[in-house]
Each structure stands twice: as structure tokens, then as C-alpha cells.
Protein backbone atom coordinates (compact mmCIF):
# COMPACT_ATOMS: atom_id res chain seq x y z
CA UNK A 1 -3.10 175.57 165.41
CA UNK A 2 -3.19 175.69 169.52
CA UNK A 3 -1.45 176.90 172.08
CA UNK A 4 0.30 173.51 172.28
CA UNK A 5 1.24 172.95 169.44
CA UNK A 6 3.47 176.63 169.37
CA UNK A 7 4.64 175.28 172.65
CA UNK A 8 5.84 171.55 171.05
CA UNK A 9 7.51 173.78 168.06
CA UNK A 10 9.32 175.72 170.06
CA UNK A 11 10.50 172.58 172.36
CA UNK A 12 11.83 170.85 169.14
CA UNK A 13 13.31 174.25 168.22
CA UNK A 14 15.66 175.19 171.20
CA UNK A 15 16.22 171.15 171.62
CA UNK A 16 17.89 170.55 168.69
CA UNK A 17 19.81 173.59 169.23
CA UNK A 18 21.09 172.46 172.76
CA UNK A 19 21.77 169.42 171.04
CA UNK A 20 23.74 171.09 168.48
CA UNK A 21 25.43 172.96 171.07
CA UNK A 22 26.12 169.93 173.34
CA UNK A 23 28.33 168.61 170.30
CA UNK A 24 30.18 171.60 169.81
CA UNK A 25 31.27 171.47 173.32
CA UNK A 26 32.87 168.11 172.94
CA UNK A 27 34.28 169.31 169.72
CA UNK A 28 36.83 171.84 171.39
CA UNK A 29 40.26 171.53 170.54
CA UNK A 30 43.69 172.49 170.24
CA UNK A 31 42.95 174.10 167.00
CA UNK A 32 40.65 176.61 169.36
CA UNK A 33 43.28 177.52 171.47
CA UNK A 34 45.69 178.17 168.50
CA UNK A 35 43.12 180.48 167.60
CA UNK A 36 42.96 182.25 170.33
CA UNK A 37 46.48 182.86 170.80
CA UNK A 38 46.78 184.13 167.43
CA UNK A 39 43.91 186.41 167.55
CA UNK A 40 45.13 187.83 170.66
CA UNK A 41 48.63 188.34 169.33
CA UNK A 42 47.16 190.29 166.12
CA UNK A 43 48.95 193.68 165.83
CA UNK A 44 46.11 194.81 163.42
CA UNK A 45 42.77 194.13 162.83
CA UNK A 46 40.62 191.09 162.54
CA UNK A 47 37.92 190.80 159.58
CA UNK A 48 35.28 188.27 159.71
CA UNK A 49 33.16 187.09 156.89
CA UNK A 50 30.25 184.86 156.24
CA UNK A 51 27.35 184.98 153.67
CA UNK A 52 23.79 185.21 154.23
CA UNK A 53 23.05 184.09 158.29
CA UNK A 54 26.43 183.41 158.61
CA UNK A 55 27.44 186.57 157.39
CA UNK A 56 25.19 188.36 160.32
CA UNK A 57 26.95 185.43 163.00
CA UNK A 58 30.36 187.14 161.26
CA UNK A 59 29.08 190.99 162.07
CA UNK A 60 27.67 189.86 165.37
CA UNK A 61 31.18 188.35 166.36
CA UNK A 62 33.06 191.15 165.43
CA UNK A 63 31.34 193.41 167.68
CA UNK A 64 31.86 191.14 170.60
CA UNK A 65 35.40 191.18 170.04
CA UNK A 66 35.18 194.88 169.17
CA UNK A 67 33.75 195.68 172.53
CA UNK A 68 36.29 193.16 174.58
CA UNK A 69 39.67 194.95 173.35
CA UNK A 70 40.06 193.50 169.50
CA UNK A 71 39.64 195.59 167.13
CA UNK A 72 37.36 194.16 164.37
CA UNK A 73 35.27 194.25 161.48
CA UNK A 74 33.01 192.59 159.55
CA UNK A 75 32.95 192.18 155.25
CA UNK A 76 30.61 191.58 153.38
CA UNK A 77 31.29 188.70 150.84
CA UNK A 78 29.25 189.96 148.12
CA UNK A 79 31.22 193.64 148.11
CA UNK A 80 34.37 191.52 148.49
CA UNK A 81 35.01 190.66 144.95
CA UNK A 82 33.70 194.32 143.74
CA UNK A 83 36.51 195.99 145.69
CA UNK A 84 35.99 195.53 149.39
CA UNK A 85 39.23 192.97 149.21
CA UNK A 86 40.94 196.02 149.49
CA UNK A 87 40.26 196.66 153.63
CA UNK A 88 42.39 193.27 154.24
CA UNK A 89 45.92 194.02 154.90
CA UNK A 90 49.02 191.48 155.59
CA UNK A 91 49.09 191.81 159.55
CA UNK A 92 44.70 191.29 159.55
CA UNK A 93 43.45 187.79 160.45
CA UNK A 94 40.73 186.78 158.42
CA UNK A 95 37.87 184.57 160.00
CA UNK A 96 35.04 183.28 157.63
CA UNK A 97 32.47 181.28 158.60
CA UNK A 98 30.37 178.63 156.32
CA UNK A 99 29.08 175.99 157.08
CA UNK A 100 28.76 174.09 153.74
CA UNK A 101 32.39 176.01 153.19
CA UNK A 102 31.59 175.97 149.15
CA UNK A 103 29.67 179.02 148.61
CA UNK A 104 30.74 181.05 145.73
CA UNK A 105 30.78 184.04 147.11
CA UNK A 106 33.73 183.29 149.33
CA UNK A 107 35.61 181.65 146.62
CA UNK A 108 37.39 184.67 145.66
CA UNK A 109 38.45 185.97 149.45
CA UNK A 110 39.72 182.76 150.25
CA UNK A 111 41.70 182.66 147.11
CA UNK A 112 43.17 186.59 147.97
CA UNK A 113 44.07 185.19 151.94
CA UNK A 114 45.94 182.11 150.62
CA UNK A 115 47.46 184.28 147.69
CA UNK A 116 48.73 186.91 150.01
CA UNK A 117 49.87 184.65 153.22
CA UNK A 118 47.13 186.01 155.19
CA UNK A 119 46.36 184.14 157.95
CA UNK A 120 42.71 182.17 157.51
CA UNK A 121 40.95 180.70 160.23
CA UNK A 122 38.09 178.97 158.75
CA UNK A 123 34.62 178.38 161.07
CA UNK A 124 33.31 175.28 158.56
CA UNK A 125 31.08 172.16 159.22
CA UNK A 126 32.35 170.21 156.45
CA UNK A 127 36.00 168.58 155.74
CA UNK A 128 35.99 168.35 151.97
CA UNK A 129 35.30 171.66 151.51
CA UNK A 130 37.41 174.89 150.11
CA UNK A 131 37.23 176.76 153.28
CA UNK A 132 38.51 173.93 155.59
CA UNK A 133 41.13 172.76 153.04
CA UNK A 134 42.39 176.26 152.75
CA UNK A 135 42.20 177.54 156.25
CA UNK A 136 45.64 177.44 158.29
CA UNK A 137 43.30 176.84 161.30
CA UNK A 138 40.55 174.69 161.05
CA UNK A 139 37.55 175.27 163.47
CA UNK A 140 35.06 172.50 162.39
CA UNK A 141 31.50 172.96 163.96
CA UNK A 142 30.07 169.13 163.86
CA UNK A 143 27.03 168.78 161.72
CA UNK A 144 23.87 169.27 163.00
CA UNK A 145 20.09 169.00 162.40
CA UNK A 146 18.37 172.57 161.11
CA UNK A 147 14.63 173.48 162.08
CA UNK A 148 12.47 171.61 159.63
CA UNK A 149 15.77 170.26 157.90
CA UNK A 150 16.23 173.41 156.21
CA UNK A 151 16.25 176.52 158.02
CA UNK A 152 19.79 178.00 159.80
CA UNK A 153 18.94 177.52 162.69
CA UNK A 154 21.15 175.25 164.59
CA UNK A 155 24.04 175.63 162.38
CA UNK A 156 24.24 179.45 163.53
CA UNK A 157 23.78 178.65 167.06
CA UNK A 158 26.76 176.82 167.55
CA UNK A 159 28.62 179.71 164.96
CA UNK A 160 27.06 182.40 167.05
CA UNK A 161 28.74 180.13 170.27
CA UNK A 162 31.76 179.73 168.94
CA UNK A 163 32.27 183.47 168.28
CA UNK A 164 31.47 184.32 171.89
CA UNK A 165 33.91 181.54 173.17
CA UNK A 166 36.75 182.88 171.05
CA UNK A 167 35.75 186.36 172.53
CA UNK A 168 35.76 185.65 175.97
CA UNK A 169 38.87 183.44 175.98
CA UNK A 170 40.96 186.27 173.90
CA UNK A 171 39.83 188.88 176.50
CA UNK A 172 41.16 186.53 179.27
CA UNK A 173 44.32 185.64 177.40
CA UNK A 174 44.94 189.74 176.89
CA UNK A 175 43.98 190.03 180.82
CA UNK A 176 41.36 192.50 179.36
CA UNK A 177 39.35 193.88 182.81
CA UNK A 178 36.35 195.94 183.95
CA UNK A 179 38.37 198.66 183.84
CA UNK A 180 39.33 198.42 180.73
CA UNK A 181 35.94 197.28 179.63
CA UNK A 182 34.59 200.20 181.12
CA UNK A 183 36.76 202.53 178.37
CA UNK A 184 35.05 200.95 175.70
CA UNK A 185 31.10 200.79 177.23
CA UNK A 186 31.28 204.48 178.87
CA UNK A 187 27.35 205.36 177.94
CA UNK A 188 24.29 203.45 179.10
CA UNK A 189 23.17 201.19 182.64
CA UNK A 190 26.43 199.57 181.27
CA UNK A 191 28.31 202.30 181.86
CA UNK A 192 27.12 203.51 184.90
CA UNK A 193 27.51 199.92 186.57
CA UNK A 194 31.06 199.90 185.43
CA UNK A 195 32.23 203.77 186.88
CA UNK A 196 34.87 203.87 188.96
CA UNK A 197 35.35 206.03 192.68
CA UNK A 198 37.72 207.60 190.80
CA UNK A 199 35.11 208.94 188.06
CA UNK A 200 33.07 210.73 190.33
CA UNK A 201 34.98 211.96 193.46
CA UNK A 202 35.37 215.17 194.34
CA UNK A 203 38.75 216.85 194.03
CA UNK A 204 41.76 219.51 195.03
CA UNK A 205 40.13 222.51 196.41
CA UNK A 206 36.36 221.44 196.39
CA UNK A 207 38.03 218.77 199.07
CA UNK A 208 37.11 220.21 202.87
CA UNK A 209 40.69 220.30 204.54
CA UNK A 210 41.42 221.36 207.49
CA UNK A 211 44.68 220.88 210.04
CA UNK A 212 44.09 219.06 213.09
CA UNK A 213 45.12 222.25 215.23
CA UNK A 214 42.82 224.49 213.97
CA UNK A 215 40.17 226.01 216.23
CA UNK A 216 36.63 224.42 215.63
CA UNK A 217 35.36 227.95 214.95
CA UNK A 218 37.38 228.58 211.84
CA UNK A 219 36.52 224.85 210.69
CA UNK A 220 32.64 225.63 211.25
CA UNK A 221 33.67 228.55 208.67
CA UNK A 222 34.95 226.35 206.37
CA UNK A 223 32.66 223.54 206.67
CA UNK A 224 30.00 226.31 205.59
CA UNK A 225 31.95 227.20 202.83
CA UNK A 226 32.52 224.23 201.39
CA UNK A 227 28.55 222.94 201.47
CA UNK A 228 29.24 219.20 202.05
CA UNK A 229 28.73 218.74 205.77
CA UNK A 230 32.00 217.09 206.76
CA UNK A 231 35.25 218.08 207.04
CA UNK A 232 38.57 215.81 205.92
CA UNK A 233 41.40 216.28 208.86
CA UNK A 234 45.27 216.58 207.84
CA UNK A 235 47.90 216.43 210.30
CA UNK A 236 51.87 216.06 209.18
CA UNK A 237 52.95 215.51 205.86
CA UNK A 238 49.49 215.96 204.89
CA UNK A 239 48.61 212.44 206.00
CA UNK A 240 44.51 212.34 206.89
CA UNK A 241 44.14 212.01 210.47
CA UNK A 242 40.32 212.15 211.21
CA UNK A 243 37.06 213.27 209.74
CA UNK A 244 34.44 215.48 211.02
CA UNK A 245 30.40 215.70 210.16
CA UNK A 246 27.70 218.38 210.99
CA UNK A 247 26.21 215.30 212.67
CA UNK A 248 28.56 214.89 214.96
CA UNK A 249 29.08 218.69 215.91
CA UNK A 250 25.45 219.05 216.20
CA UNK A 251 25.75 216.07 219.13
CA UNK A 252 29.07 217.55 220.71
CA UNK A 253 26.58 220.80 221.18
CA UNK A 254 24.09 219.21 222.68
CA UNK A 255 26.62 218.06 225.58
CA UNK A 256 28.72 220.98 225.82
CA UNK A 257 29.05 224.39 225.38
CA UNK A 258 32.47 225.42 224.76
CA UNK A 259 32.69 224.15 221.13
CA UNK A 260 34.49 227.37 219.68
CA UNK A 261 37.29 226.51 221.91
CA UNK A 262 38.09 222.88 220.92
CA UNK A 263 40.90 222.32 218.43
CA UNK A 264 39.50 219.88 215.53
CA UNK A 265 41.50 216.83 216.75
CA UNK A 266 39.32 217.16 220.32
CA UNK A 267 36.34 216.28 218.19
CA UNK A 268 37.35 214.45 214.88
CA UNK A 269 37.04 210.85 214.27
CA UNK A 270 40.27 209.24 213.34
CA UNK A 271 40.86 207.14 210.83
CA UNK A 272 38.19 207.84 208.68
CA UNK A 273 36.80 204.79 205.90
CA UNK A 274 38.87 205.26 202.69
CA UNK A 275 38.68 203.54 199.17
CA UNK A 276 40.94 203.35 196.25
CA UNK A 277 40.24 205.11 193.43
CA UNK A 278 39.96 202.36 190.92
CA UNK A 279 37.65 200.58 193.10
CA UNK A 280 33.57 200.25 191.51
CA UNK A 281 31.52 203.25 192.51
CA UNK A 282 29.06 200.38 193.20
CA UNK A 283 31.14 199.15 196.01
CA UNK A 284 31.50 202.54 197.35
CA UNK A 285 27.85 203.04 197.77
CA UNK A 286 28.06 199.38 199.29
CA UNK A 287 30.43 200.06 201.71
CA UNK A 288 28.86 203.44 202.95
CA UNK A 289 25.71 201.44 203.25
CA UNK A 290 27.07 198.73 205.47
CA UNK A 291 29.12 201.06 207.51
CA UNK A 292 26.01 203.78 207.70
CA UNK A 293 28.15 206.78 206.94
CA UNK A 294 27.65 209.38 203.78
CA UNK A 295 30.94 210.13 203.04
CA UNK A 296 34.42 208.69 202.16
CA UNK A 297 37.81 209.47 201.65
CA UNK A 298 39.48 208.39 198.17
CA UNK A 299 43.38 206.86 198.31
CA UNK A 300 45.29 205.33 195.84
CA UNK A 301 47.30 202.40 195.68
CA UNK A 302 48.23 201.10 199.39
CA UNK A 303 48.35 204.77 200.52
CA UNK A 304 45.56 204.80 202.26
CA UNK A 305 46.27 208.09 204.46
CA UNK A 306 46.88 210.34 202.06
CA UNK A 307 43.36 211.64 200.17
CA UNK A 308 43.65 212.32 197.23
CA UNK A 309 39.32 212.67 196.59
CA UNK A 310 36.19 212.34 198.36
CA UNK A 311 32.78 210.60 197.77
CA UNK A 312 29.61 211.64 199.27
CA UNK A 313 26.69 209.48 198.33
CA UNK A 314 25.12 212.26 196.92
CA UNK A 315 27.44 212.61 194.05
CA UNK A 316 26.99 208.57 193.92
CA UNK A 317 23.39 208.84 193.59
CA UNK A 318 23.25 211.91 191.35
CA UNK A 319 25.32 209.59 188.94
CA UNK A 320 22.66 206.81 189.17
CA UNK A 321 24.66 204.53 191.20
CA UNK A 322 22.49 201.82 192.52
């Protein structure tokens, strides 16, 4: 066998499985946004449950929905009847997906769902079948041609598609967000991608503050101190007036010479760039970048003169921001 002959297998492959997925897409229906609703409205758990491929589809799905704010778990159908009935309660939403709908294995689970008013939502390609008769929703996958006839191929695509679309459109309904994606995916490039200012700023007395009034030789005192090469100006009530860096001190010297006898507002730069808190550390870095300064001042909310942190892009970089 040649090179093009792999190539023509693999053509036929992923075709039929576009084409499989092309006819799920039309298939989308009210019965998918019932679905939705109710899976976002759960108050416990959802369990999914498939046998064989559709059984890894089921553990796959659950993860997703894991990882996007409902909780979830997958069963296996063979432990079911041996005692793993037990993890479904009354408030749990049970999804199984089949798609002949017969197989023995399930026979039993649907029987305990229907027996104890649990709420079924059956992912099934065929209408005469136990699953789609006993579901109380009815997601029906359109049949579809398998690699060499046989092999679940297509069949799990469009399972696999399904789950991800129920996913993604019960995060949305919930108004699940990055930030609260971020809670659930704190490890990994993932992770780091999703950190907040917040997360990494520096704050109460590592902060460099200094009143506007003071003299500039007690500030270069505390800008030694404090080892970040800036200081953060407050005037009344605390409110941040101004910011100054060893850069710019180094250039005032250069000019003049009476730089132990200038108050701090004489040299600071008002209004320094601030960002809220809950903002991505990835736009922080951004936003230094465009406006070619190292540091920033953290606010939160709308109250954008009072800090309540600070960012240098050291900190940003020593947390792999990139």
C-alpha cells in the first residue's frame, strides 16, 4: 500500500464524518434547547452513560461540562446493574448515549430513571428504540455511514459534537466566564493565560507610597527601600495623584541640581496608567507594552484613583505571562 492510498483512506475517513456532521447540524432542535435549559437548571449532578465508544463520548462529555461549571460524571453501564445505580439520585439528570439505543447493558438504567422519575435525556440514532421511547428528551443524531460500514466512527463524531454543543451553550446560558473558568483550570499554559492583574499584583505595604508633599530626599529613601524603582504618589483622601521612576529622577539630575529640595509633586507624573484588578494579566503586559512603561497601578471597579495594587512587568514575566 502507497502513500496515496493512506492519503485516499483518510479523505473518505474525515469526509464521511463532515458529512455526518453536516446532518447533525440541520438536525438541531427545540428538543436541544430544552436540554440545555434543564441541564443548566440542575441543582445536582449530571451522569452520563454510554457503552463501549459511546461510553468514552459519555466520559469525554462529562469532563467538558465538568470543566465549564456543571458538575458531572460519567457511569459505567456494565458496573450499573452490579451496584453503581446507586450514585444516581432524584435531583441528577441522566444522559445516555446509544446509538442503536437497544443495547442490553443499558436496559436496566433506563428502567431505574423511568422507575424513579429521573429525568432521561436520551442521545439515540434510532426512533424505535428503548432509549428514545423512554427518554423525556429525545436528542436523535440522524443516521450516518461508519468507516468501512462497521467501525464507530462517524456515529461518535456527531455524539462527541453534540456533547460539546450542549457544553458550550449551558456555559452561555449560566453566563459562565473566564473568570470563572479560570477557578476551575488554575494549573498549566491554561492557567497562566487565564490569571488575572489581580493574581499577581503587589500589595499593602510592599506598595511604594509616598505623599505628594514630601521632600524628594526622603522619597529617594524610600524608593531604595522598597527595591522596585518607582514610587506611587497619594495626595488627599489617599486618592493617587502621580507616579515617579528612577528613570525619570535620573533625567531631572542630569538638568538640575537641586533635586533634594523638590517636593515629589515638582517631579511626579500625574495621572499615572491604572487597570482593574479583574482585568487579564495578558492585557496588562499589553498595555505596558503599547504605552512603553514597566509599571502600573491596580484599581477596582470605576475607582480608578484609588490603588489598591501594583504591577511591574517583572512580576508579569516571572509568572510566565506572554
Amino acid at each position: 500500500m502507497n502513500n496515496k492510498k493512506f492519503i485516499s483512506i483518510a479523505t473518505e475517513v474525515i469526509n464521511l464524518e463532515i458529512k455526518s456532521l453536516q446532518k447533525l447540524k440541520k438536525s438541531i432542535n427545540k428538543s436541544f434547547c430544552d436540554a440545555v435549559i434543564k441541564i443548566a437548571k440542575c441543582q445536582s449532578k449530571i451522569i452520563l452513560c454510554g457503552v463501549g465508544k459511546s461510553g468514552l463520548i459519555a466520559s469525554k462529555i462529562a469532563a467538558t461540562l465538568s470543566s465549564v461549571g456543571t458538575p458531572s460524571v460519567s457511569l459505567a453501564a456494565s458496573e450499573a446493574s452490579h451496584g453503581d445505580l446507586g450514585i444516581i439520585s432524584k435531583k441528577d439528570i441522566l444522559i445516555i448515549i446509544s446509538y442503536s439505543g437497544q443495547t442490553n447493558e443499558l436496559k436496566n438504567i433506563i428502567k431505574y430513571a423511568n422507575r424513579n422519575k429521573i429525568l432521561l435525556i436520551g442521545i439515540v440514532s434510532k426512533r424505535e428504540s428503548i432509549l428514545y421511547k423512554a427518554s423525556d428528551i429525545k436528542l436523535l443524531i440522524p443516521q450516518v455511514n461508519e468507516a468501512e460500514g462497521i467501525i464507530p466512527t462517524s456515529s461518535t463524531t456527531s455524539q462527541l459534537a453534540l456533547g460539546d454543543a450542549l457544553a458550550i451553550a449551558t456555559m452561555k446560558y449560566k453566563k459562565f466566564g473566564k473568570l470563572d473558568f479560570k477557578k476551575l483550570h488554575p494549573a498549566g499554559s491554561l492557567g497562566s493565560q487565564l490569571r488575572t492583574v489581580e493574581d499577581i499584583m503587589l500589595t499593602g505595604h510592599k506598595i511604594p507610597f509616598v505623599y505628594e508633599n514630601l521632600n524628594m530626599k526622603k522619597a529617594l529613601q524610600i524608593l531604595t527601600k522598597k527595591k522596585l524603582g518607582f514610587l506611587i504618589i497619594r495626595g488627599n483622601k489617599n486618592y493617587t495623584k502621580g507616579i515617579i521612576t528612577d528613570g525619570q529622577i535620573r533625567r531631572f539630575n542630569e538638568r538640575k541640581s537641586n533635586l533634594y529640595e523638590m517636593s515629589v509633586k515638582d517631579i511626579m507624573t500625574k495621572n499615572p496608567v491604572s487597570i482593574d484588578k479583574d482585568s487579564l494579566a495578558v492585557k496588562a503586559l499589553r498595555l505596558m507594552n503599547e504605552k512603553k512603561i514597566t509599571s502600573l497601578c491596580v484599581h477596582a471597579k470605576k475607582n480608578k484613583y484609588k490603588t489598591i495594587g501594583i504591577l511591574h512587568i517583572h512580576t508579569l514575566l516571572e509568572s510566565s505571562i506572554n
